[in-house]
C-alpha atoms as a PDB file:
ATOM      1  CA  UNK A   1       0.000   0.000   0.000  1.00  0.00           C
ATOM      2  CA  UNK A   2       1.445   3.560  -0.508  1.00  0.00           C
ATOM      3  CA  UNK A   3       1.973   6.525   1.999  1.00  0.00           C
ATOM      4  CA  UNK A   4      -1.432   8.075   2.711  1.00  0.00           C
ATOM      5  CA  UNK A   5      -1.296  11.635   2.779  1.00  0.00           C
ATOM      6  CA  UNK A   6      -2.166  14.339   5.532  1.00  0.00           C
ATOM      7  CA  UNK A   7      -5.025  14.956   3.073  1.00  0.00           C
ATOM      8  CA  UNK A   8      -6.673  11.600   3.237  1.00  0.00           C
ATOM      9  CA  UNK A   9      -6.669  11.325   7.371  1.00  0.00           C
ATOM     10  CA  UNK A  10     -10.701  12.278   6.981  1.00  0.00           C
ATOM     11  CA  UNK A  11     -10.955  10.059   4.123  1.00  0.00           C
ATOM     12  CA  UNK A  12      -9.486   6.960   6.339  1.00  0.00           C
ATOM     13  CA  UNK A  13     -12.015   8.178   9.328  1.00  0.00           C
ATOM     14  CA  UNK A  14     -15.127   7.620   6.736  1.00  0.00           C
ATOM     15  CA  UNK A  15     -13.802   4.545   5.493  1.00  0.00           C
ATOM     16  CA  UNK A  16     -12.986   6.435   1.540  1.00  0.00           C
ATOM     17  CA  UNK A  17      -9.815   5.146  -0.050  1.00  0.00           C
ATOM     18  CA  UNK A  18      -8.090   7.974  -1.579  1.00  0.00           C
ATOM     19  CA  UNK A  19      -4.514   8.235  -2.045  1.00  0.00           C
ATOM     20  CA  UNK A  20      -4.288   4.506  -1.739  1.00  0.00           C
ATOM     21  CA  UNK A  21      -2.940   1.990  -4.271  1.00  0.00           C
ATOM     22  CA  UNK A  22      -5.213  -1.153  -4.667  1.00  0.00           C
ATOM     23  CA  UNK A  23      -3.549  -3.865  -4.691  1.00  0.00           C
ATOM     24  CA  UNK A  24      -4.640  -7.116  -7.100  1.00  0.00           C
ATOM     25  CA  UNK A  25      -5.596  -9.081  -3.884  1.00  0.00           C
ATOM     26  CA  UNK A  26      -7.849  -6.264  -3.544  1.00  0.00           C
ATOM     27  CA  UNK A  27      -8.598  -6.435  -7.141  1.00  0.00           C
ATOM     28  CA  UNK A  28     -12.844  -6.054  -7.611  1.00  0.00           C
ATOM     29  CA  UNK A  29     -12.798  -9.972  -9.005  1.00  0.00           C
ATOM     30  CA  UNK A  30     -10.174 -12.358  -9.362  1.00  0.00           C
ATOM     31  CA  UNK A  31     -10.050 -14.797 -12.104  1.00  0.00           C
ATOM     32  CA  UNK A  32     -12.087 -17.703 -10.261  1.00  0.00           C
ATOM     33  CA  UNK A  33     -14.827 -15.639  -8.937  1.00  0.00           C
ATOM     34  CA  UNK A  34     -15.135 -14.353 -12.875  1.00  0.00           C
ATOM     35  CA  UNK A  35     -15.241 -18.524 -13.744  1.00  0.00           C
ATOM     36  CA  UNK A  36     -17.458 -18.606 -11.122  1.00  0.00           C
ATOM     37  CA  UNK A  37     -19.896 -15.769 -11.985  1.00  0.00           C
ATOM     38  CA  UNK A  38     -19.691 -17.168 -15.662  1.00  0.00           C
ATOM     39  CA  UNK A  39     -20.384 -20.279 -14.511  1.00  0.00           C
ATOM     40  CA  UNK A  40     -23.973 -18.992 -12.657  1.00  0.00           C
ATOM     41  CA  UNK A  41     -24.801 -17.444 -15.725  1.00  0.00           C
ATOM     42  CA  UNK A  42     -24.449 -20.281 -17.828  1.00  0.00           C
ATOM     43  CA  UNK A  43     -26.280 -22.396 -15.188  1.00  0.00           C
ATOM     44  CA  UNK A  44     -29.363 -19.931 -15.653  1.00  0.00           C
ATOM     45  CA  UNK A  45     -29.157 -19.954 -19.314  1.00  0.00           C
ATOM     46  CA  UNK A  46     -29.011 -23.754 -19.322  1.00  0.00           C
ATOM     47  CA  UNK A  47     -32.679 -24.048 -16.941  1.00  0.00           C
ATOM     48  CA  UNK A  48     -33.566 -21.266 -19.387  1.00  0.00           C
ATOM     49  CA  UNK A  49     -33.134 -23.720 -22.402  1.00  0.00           C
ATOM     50  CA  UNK A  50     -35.030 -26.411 -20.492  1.00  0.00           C
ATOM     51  CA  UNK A  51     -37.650 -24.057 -19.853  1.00  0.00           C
ATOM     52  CA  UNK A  52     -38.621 -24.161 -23.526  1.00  0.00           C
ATOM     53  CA  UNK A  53     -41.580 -26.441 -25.015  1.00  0.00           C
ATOM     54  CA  UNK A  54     -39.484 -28.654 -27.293  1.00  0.00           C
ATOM     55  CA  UNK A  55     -41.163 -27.622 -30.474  1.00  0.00           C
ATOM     56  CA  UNK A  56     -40.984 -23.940 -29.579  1.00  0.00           C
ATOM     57  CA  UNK A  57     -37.013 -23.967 -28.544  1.00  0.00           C
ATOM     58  CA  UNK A  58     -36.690 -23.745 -32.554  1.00  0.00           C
ATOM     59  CA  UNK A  59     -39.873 -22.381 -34.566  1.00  0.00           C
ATOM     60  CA  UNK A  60     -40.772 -19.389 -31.501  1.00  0.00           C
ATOM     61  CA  UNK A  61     -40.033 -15.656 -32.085  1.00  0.00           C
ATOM     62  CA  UNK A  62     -41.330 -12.421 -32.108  1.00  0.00           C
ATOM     63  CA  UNK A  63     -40.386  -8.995 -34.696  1.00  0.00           C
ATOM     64  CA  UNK A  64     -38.583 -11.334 -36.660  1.00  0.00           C
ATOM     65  CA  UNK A  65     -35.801 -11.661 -34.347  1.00  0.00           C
ATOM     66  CA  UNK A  66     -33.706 -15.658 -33.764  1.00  0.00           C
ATOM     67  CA  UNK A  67     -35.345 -17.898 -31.825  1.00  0.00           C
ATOM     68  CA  UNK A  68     -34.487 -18.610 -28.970  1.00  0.00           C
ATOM     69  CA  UNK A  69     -32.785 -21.860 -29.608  1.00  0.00           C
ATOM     70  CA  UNK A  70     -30.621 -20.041 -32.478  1.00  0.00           C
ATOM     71  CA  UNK A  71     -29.676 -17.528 -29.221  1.00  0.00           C
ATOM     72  CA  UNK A  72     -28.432 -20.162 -27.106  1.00  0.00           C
ATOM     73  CA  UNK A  73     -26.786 -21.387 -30.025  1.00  0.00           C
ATOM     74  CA  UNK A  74     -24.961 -18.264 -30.867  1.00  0.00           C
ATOM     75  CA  UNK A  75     -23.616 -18.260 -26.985  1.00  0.00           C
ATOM     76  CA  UNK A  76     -22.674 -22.290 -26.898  1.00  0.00           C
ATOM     77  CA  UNK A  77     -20.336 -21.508 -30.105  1.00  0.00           C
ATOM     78  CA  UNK A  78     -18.891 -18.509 -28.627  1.00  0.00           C
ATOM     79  CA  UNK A  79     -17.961 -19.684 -25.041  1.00  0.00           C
ATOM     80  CA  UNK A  80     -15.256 -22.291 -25.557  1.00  0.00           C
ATOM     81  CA  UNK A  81     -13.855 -21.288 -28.737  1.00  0.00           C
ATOM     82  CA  UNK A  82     -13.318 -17.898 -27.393  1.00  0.00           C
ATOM     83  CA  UNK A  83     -11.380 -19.662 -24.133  1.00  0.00           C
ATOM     84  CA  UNK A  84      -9.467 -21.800 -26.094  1.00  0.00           C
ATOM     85  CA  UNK A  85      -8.142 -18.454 -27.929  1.00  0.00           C
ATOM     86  CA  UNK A  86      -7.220 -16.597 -24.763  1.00  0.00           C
ATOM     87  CA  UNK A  87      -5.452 -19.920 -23.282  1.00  0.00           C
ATOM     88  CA  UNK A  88      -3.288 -20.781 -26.733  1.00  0.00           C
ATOM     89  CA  UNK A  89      -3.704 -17.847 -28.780  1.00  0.00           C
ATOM     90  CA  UNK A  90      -5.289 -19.784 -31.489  1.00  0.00           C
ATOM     91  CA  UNK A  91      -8.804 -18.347 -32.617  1.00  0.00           C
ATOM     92  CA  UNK A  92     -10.830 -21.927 -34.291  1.00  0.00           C
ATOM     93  CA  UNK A  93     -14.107 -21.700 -34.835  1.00  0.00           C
ATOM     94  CA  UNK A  94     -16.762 -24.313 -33.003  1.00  0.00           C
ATOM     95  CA  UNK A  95     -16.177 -27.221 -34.701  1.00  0.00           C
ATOM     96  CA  UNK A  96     -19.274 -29.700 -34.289  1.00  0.00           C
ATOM     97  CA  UNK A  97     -22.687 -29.190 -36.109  1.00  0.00           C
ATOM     98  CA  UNK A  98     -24.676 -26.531 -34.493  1.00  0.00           C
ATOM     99  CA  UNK A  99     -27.606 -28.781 -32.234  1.00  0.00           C
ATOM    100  CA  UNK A 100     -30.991 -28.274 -33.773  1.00  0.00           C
ATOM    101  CA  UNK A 101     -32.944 -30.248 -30.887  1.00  0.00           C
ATOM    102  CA  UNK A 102     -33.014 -29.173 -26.499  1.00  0.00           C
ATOM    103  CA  UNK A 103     -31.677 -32.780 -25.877  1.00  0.00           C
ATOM    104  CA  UNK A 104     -28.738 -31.762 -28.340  1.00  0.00           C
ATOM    105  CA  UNK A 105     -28.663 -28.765 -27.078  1.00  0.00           C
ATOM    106  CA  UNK A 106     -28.776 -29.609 -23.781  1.00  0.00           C
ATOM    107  CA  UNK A 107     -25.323 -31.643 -24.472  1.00  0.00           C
ATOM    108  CA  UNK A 108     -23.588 -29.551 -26.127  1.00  0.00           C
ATOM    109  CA  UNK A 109     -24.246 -26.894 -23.443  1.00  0.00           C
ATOM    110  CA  UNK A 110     -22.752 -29.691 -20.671  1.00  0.00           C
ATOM    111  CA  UNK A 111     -19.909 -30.564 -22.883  1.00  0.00           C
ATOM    112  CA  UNK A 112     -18.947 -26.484 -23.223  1.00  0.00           C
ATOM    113  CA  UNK A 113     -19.289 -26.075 -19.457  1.00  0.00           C
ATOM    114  CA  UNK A 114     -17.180 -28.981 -18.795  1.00  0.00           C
ATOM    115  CA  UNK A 115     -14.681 -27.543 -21.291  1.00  0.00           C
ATOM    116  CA  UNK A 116     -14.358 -23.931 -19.852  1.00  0.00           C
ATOM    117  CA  UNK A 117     -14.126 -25.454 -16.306  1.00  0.00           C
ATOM    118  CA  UNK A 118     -10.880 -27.640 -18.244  1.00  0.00           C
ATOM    119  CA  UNK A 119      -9.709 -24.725 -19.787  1.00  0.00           C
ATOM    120  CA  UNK A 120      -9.977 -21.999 -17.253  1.00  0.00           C
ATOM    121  CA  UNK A 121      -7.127 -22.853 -15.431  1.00  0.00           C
ATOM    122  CA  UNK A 122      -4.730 -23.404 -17.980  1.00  0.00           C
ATOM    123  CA  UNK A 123      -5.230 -19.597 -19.120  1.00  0.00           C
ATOM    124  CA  UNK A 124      -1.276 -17.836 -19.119  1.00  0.00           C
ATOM    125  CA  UNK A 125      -0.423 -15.683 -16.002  1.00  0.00           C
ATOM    126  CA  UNK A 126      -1.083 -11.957 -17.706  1.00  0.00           C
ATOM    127  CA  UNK A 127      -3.211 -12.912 -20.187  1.00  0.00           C
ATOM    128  CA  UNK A 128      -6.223 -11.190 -18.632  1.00  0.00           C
ATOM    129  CA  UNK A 129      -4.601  -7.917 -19.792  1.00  0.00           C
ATOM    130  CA  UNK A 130      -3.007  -8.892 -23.095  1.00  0.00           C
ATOM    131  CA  UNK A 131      -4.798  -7.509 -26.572  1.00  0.00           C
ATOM    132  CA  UNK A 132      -5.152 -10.204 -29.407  1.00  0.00           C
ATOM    133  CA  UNK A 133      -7.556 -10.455 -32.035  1.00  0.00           C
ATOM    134  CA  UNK A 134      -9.961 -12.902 -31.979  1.00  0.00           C
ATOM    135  CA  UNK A 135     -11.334 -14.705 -34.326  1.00  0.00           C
ATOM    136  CA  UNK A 136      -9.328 -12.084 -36.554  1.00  0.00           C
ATOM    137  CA  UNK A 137     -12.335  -9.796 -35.734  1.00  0.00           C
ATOM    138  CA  UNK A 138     -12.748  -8.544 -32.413  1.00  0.00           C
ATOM    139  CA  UNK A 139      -9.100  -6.518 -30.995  1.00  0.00           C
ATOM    140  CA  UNK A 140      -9.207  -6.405 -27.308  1.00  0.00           C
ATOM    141  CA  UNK A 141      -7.732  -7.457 -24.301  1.00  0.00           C
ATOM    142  CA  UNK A 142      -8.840 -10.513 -23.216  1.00  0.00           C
ATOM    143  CA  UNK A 143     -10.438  -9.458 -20.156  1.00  0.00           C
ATOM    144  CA  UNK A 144     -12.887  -7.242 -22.507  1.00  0.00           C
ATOM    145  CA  UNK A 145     -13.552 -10.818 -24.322  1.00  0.00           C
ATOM    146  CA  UNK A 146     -14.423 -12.449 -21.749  1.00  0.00           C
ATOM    147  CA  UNK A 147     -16.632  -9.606 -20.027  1.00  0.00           C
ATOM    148  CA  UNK A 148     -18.064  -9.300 -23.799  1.00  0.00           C
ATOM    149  CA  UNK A 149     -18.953 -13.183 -23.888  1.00  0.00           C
ATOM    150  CA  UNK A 150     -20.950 -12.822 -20.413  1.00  0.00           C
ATOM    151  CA  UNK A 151     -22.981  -9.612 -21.340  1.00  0.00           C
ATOM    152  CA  UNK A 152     -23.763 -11.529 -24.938  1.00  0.00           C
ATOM    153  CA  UNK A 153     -24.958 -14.808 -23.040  1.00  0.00           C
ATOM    154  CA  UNK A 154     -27.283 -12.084 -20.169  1.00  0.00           C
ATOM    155  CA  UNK A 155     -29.080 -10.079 -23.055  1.00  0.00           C
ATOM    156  CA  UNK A 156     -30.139 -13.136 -25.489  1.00  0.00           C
ATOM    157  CA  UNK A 157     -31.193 -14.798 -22.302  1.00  0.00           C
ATOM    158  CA  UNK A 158     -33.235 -11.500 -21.767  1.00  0.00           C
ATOM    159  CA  UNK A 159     -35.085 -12.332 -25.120  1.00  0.00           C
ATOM    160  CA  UNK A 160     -35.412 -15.666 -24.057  1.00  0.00           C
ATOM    161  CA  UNK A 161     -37.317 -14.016 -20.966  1.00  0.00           C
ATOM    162  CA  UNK A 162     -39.317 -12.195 -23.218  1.00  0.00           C
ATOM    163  CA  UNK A 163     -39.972 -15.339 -25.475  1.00  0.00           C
ATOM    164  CA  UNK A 164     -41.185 -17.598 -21.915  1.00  0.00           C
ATOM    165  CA  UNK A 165     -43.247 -14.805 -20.968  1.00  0.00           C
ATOM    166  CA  UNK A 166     -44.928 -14.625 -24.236  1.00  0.00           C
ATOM    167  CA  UNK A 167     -45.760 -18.284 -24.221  1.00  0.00           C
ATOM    168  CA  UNK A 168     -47.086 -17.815 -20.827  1.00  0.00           C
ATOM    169  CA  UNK A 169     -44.361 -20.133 -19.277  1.00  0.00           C
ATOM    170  CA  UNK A 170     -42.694 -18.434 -15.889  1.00  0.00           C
ATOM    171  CA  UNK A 171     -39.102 -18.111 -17.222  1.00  0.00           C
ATOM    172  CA  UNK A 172     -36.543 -19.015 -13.511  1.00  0.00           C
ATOM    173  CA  UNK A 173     -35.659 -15.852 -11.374  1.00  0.00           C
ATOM    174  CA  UNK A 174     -32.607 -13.769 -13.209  1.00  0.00           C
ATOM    175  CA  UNK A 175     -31.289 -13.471  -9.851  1.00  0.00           C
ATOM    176  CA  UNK A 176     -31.411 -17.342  -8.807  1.00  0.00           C
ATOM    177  CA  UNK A 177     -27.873 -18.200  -9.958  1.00  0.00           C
ATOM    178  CA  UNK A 178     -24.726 -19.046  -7.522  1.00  0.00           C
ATOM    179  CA  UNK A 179     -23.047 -16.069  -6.296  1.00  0.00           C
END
């Protein structure tokens, strides 16, 4: 921690921290509580998948937009590709035939998890930081990836919310996911 200043005795009385480095153990998330914050977000969006009649998963939209099955799609390629790329460096695409059916779906979904949970530890001290390209696309630092992956996953899940609703099936709490 640095020197505090004269200045900041009133801010240390009310608890503010000015004048103070933070250090990374004080960092606002560390790498596993991102995996598992992730982690609780893909759990929700997986009971969100189940939550679909299986003959609406594919065929159901409204204003023309992907159903929701093409949504959950779109995240299941994304996820482990995009780790794979921050652990090696090497940006492939998803490899297996998109799922067309839940019970596919469903598997492919597991299989992902299972992956990132495989991956996530293998992923280069620094990295976090580090700007790469992926997917020759998308320049960033891979921290801005992986934020970008989560907030992808939390708004198609938000028209699968929509979707539910509009079949008048409850969709599960937004907020019922691990901490």
């Amino acid at each position: 921690m640095t020197e505090t200043r004269d200045t900041d005795k009133a801010s240390e009385q009310t608890g503010e921290r000015t004048g103070e480095r933070i250090t990374e153990a004080e960092s606002v998330i560390t790498a596993e509580q991102f995996l598992k914050h992730w982690q609780g977000h893909r759990l929700l969006s997986r009971r969100m998948i189940e939550a679909f009649p299986d003959d609406q998963l594919f065929t159901f939209s409204i204003g023309g937009m992907r159903t929701f099955g093409q949504l959950a799609g779109e995240m299941l390629v994304m996820a482990g590709p995009s780790l794979q790329g921050v652990v090696t460096g090497e940006w492939k695409e998803y490899e297996k035939p998109r799922p067309t059916t839940k019970r596919e779906l469903l598997e492919a979904w597991d299989a992902e998890t299972q992956r990132i949970d495989e991956l996530w530890p293998m992923i280069p001290a620094g990295r976090f930081q580090e700007k790469d390209v992926a997917f020759g696309q998308w320049p960033g630092t891979m921290s801005w990836l992986l934020r970008y992956i989560l907030e992808n996953e939390v708004h198609h899940r938000g028209q699968g919310y929509v979707y539910l609703r509009a079949l008048d099936i409850e969709p599960p709490a937004f907020w019922d996911r691990p901490e």
